[in-house]
PDB file of N, CA and C in Angstrom:
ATOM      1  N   UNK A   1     -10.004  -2.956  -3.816  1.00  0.00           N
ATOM      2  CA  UNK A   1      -9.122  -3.621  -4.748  1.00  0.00           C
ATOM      3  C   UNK A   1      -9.579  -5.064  -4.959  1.00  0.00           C
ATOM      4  N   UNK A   2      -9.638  -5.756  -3.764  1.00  0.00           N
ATOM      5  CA  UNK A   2     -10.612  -7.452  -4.165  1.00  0.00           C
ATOM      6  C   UNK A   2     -11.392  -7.345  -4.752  1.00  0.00           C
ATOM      7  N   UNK A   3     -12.421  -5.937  -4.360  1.00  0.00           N
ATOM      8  CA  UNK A   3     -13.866  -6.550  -5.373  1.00  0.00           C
ATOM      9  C   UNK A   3     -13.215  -6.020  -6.336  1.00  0.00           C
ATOM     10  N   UNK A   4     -12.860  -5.158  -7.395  1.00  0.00           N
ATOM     11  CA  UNK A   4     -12.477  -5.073  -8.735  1.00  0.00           C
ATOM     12  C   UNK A   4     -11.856  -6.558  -8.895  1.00  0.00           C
ATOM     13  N   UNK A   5     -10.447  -7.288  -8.778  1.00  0.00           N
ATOM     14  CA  UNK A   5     -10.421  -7.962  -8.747  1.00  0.00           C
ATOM     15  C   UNK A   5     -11.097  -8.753  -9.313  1.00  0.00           C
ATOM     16  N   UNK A   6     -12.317  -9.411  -8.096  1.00  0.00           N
ATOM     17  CA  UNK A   6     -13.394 -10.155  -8.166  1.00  0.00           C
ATOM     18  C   UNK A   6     -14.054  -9.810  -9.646  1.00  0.00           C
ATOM     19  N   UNK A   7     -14.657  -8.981  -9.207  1.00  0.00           N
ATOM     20  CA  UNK A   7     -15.444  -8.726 -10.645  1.00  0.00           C
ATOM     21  C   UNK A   7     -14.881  -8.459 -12.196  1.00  0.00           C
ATOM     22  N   UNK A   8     -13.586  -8.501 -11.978  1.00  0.00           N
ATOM     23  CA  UNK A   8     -12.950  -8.854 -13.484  1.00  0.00           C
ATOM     24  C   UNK A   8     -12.082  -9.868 -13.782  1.00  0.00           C
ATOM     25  N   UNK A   9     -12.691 -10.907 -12.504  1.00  0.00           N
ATOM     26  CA  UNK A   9     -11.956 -12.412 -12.833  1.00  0.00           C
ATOM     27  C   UNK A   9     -10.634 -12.466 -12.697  1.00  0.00           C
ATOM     28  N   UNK A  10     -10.405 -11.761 -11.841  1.00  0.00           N
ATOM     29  CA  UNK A  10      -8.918 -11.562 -11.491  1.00  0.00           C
ATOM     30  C   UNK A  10      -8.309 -11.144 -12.991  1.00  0.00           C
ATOM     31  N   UNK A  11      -8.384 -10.852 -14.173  1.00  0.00           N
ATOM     32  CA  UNK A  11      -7.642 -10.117 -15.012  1.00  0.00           C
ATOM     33  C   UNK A  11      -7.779  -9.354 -15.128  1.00  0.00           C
ATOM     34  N   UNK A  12      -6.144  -8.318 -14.630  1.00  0.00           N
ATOM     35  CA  UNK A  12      -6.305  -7.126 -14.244  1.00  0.00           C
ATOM     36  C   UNK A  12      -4.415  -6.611 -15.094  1.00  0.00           C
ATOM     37  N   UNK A  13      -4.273  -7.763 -15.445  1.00  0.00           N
ATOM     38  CA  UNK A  13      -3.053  -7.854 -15.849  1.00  0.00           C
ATOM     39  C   UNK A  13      -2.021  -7.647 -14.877  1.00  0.00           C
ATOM     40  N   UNK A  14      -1.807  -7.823 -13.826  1.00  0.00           N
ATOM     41  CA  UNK A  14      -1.202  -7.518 -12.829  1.00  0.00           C
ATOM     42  C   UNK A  14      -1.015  -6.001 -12.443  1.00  0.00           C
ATOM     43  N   UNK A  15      -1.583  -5.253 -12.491  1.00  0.00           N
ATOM     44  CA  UNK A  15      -1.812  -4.010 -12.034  1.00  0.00           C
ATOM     45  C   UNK A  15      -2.762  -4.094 -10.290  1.00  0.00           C
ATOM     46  N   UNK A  16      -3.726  -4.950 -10.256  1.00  0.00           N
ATOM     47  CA  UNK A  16      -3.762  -4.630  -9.082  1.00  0.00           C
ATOM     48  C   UNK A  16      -2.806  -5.484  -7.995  1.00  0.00           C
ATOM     49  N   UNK A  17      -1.969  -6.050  -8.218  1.00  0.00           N
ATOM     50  CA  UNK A  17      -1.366  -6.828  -7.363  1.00  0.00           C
ATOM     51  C   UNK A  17      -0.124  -5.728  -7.146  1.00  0.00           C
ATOM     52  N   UNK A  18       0.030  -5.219  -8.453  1.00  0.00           N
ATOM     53  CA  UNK A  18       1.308  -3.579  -8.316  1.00  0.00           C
ATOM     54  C   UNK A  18       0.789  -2.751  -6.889  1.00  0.00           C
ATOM     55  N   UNK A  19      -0.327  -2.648  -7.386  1.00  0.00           N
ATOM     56  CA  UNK A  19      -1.278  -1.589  -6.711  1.00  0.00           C
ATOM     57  C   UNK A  19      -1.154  -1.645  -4.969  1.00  0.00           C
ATOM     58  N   UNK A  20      -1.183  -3.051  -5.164  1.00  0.00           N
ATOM     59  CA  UNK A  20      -1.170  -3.701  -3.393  1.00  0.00           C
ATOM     60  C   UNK A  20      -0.428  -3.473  -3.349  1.00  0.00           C
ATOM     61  N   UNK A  21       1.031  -3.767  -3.970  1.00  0.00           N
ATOM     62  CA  UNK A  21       2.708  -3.530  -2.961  1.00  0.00           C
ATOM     63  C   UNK A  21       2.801  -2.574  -2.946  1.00  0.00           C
ATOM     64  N   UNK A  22       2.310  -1.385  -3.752  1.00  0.00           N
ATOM     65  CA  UNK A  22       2.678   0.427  -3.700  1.00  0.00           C
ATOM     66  C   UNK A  22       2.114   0.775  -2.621  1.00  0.00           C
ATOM     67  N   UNK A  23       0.982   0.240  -2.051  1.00  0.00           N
ATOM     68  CA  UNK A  23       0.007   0.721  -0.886  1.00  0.00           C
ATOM     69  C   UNK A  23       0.737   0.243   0.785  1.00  0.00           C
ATOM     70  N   UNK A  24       1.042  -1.071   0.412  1.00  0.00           N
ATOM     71  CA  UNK A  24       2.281  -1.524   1.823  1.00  0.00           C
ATOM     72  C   UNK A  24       3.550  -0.609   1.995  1.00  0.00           C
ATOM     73  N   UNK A  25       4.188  -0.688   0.476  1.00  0.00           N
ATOM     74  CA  UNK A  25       5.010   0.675   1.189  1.00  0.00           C
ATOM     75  C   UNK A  25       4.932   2.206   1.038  1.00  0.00           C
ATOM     76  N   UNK A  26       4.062   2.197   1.073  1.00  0.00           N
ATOM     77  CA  UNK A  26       3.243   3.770   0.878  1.00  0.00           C
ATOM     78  C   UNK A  26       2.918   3.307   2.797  1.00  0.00           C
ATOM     79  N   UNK A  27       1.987   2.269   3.138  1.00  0.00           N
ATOM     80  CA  UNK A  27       1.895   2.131   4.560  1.00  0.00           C
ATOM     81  C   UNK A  27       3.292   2.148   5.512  1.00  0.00           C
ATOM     82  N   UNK A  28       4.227   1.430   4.990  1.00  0.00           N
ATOM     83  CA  UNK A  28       5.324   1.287   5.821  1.00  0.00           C
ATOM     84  C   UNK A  28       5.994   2.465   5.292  1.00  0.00           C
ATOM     85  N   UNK A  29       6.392   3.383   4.331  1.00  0.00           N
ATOM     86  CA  UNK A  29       6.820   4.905   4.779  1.00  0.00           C
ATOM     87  C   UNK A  29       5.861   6.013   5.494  1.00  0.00           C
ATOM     88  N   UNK A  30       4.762   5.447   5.724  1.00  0.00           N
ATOM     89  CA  UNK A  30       4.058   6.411   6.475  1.00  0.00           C
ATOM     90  C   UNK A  30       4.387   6.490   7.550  1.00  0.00           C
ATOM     91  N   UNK A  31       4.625   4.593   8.246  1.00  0.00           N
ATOM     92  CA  UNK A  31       4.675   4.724  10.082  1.00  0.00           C
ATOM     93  C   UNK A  31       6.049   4.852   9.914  1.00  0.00           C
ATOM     94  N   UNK A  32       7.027   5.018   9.176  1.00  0.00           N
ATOM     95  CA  UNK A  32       8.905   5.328   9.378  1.00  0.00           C
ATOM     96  C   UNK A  32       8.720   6.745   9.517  1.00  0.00           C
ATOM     97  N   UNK A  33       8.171   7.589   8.746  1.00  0.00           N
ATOM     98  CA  UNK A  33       8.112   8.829   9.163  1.00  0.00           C
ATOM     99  C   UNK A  33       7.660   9.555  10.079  1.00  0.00           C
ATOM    100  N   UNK A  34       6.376   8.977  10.491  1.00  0.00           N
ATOM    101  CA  UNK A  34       5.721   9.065  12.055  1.00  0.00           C
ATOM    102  C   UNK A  34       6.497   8.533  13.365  1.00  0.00           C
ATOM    103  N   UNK A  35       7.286   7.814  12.960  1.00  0.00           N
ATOM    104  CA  UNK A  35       8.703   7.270  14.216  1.00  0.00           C
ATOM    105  C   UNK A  35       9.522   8.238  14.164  1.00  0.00           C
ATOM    106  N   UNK A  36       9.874   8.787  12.856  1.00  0.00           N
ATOM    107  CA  UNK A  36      10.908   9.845  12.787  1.00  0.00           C
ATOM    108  C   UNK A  36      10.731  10.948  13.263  1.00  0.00           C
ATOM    109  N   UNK A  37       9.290  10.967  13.147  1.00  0.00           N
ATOM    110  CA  UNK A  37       9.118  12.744  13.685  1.00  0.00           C
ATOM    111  C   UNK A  37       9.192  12.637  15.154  1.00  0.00           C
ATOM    112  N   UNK A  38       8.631  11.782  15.373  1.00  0.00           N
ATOM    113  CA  UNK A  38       8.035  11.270  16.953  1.00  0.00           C
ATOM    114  C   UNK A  38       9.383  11.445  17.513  1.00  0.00           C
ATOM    115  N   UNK A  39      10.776  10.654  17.329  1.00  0.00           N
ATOM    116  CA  UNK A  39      11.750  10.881  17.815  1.00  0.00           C
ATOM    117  C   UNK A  39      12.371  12.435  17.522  1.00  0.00           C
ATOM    118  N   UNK A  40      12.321  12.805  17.033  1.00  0.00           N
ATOM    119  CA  UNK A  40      12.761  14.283  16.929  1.00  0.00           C
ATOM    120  C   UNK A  40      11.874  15.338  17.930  1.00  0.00           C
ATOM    121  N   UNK A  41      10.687  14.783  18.511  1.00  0.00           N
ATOM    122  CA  UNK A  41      10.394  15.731  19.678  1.00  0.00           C
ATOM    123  C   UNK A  41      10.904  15.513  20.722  1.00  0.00           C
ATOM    124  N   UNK A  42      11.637  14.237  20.985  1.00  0.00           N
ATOM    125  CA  UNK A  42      12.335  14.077  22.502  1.00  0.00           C
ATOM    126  C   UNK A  42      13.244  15.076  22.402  1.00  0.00           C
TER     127      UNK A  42
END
């Protein structure tokens, strides 16, 4: 995502900066669900 970025001068129209926050919580529902399951085997 930086190097695109980079190489289009940062105009991207704000799509990759979308791109980044969809990916954090795309990351942070990944590890909530991996806690969730995790607790459901105790």
């Amino acid at each position: 995502m930086k190097a695109a970025q980079v190489a289009n001068e940062y105009d991207m129209n704000g799509h990759a900066a979308k791109a980044e926050q969809l990916l954090r919580e795309a990351e942070n529902e990944m590890k909530l669900a991996a806690e969730a399951a995790n607790k459901n085997k105790k």
